[in-house]
Protein backbone atom coordinates (compact mmCIF):
# COMPACT_ATOMS: atom_id res chain seq x y z
CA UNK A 1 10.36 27.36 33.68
CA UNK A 2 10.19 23.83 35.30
CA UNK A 3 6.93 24.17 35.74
CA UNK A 4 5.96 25.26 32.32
CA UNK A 5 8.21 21.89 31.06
CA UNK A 6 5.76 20.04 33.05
CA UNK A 7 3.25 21.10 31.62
CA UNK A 8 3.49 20.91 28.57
CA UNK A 9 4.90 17.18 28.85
CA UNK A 10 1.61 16.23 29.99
CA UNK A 11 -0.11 17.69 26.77
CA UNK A 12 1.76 15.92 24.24
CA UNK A 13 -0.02 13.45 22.49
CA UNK A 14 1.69 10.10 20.99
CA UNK A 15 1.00 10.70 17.34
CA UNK A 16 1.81 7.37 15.14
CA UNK A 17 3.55 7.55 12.31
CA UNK A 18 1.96 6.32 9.06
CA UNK A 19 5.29 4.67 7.09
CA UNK A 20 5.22 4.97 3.27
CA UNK A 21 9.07 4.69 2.56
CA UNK A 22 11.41 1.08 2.31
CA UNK A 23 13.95 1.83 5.18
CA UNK A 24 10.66 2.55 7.88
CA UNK A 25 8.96 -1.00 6.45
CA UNK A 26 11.66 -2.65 6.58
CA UNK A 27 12.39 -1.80 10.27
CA UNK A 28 8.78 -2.48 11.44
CA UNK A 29 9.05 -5.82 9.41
CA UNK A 30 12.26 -6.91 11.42
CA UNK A 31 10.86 -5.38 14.80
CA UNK A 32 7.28 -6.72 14.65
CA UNK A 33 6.89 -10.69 14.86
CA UNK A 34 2.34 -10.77 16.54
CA UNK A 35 0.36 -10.21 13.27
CA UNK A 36 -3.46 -10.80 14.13
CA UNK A 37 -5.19 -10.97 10.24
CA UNK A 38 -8.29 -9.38 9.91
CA UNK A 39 -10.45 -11.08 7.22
CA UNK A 40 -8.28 -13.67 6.79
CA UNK A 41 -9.25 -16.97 4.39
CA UNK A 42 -8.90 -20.45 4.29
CA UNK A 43 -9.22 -20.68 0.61
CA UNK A 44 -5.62 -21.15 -0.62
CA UNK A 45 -5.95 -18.84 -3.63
CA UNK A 46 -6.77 -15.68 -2.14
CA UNK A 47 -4.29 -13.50 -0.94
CA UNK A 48 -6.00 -13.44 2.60
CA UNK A 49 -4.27 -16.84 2.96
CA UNK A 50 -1.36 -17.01 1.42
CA UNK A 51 0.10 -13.64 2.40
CA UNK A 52 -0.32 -14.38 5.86
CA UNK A 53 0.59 -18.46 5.37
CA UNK A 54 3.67 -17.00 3.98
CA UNK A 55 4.64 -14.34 6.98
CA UNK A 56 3.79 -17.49 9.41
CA UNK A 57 6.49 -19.33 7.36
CA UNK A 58 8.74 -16.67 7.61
CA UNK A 59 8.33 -17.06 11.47
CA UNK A 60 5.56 -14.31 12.44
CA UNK A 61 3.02 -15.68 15.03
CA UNK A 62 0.13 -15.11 12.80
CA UNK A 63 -3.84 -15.24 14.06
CA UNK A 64 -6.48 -15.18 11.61
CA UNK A 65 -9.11 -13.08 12.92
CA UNK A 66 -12.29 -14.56 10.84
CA UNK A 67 -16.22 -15.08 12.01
CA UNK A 68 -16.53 -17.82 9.22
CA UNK A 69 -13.70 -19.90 10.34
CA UNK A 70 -13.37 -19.51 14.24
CA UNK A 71 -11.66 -22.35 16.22
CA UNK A 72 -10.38 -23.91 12.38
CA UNK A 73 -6.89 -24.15 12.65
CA UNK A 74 -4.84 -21.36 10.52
CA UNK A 75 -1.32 -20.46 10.31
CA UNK A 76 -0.55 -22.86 12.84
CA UNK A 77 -3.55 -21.35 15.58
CA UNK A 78 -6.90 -21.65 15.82
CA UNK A 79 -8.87 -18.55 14.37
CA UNK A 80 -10.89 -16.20 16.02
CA UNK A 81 -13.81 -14.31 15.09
CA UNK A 82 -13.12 -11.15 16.65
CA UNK A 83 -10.36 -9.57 17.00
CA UNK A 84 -10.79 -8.43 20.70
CA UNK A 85 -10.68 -12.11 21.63
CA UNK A 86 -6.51 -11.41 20.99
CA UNK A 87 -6.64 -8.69 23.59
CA UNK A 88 -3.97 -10.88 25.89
CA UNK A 89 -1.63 -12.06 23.11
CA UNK A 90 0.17 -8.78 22.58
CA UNK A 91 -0.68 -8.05 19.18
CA UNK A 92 2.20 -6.16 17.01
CA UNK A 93 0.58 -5.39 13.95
CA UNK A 94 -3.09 -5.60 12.41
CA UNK A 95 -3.10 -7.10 8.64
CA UNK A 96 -6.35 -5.79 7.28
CA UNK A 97 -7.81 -7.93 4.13
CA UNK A 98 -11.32 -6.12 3.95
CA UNK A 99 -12.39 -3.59 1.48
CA UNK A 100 -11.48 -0.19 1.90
CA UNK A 101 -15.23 1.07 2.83
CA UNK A 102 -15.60 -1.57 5.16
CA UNK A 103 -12.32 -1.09 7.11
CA UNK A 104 -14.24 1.35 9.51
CA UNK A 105 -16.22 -1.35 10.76
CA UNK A 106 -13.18 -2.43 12.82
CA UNK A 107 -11.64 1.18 13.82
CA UNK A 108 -12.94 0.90 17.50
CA UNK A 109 -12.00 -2.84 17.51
CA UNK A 110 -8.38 -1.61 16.37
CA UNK A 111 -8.37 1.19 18.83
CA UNK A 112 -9.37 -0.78 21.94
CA UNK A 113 -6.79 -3.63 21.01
CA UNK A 114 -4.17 -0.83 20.58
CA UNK A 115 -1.62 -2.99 18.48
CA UNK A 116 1.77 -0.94 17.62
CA UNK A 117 0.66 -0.89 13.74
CA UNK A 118 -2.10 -1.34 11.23
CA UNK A 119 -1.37 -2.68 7.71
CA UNK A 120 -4.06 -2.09 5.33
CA UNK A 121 -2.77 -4.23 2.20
CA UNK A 122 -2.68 -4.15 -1.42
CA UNK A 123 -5.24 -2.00 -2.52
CA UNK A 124 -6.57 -1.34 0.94
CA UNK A 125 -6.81 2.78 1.60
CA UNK A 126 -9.14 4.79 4.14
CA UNK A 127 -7.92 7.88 5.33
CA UNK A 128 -10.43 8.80 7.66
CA UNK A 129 -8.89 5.05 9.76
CA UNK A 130 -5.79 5.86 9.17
CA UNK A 131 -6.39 9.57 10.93
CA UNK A 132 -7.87 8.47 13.79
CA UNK A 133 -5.37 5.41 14.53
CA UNK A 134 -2.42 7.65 13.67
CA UNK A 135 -4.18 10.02 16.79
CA UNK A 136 -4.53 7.18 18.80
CA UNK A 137 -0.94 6.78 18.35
CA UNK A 138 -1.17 3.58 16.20
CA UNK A 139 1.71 3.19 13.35
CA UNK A 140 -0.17 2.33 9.74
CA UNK A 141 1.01 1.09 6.51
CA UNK A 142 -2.21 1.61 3.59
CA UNK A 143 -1.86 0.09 0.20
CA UNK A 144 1.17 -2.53 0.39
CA UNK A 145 1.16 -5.92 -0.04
CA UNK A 146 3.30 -7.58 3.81
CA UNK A 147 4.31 -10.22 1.55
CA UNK A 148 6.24 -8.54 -1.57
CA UNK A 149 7.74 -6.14 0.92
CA UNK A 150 8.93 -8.71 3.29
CA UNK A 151 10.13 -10.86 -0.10
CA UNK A 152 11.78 -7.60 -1.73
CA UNK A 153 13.24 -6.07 1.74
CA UNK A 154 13.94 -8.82 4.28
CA UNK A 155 14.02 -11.98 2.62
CA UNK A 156 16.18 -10.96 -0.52
């Protein structure tokens, strides 16, 4: 029987858990403080700056992960371009702010870095990502906005 125990120990896979309900955001919201932001902008107006400007405020370290502004200062760091040049800061969660269809162009990127969590925001869905990072073991949130649900769940 011991033996059998083993064995099948050594088959089970970490499956992530993809969180759609208040109670699971809110914990990885209060557990979670390394949010690398794919896509990020420096243009004030869009919500790929001030979502993430905001959850710096709040007190998340917060790296903008952007080609078009690497080394410019954002959130308080200097961007990056890619998001494998965070591999050593010990990345919580991945904030995506790219179009659904072109949220696959970082899955392997997102795989290798291996961050607890993806959060695809606002508007942001792709399934076939979400399957294979859930496989890999990698927590997602698709289609919510970090900033309302930190506003309506933490900060009220």
């Amino acid at each position: 029987m011991a033996e059998t125990d083993k064995r099948n120990q050594n088959t089970v896979q970490n499956i992530g858990q993809e969180f759609r309900d208040d109670a699971g955001i809110a914990e990885v919201l209060r557990r979670y403080q390394r949010v690398a932001v794919i896509g990020a902008s420096t243009d004030t107006n869009k919500p790929a700056h001030y979502v993430p400007q905001y959850i710096a405020e709040q007190g998340y370290e917060v790296f903008g992960v952007t080609p078009r502004a690497k080394g410019e200062m954002m959130f308080g760091r200097k961007a990056v371009g890619e998001l494998l040049e965070l591999q050593n800061q010990n990345i919580d969660i991945v904030n995506v702010f790219r179009r659904s269809d072109k949220v696959g162009v970082h899955l392997d990127e997102m795989l290798e870095l291996a961050p607890k969590l993806v959060w695809l925001q606002l508007g942001i869905r792709n399934d076939d990502v979400a399957k294979a990072l859930l496989d890999a073991g990698i927590d997602v949130i698709q289609d919510r906005c970090m900033l309302a649900d930190h506003r309506r769940l933490i900060a009220s």
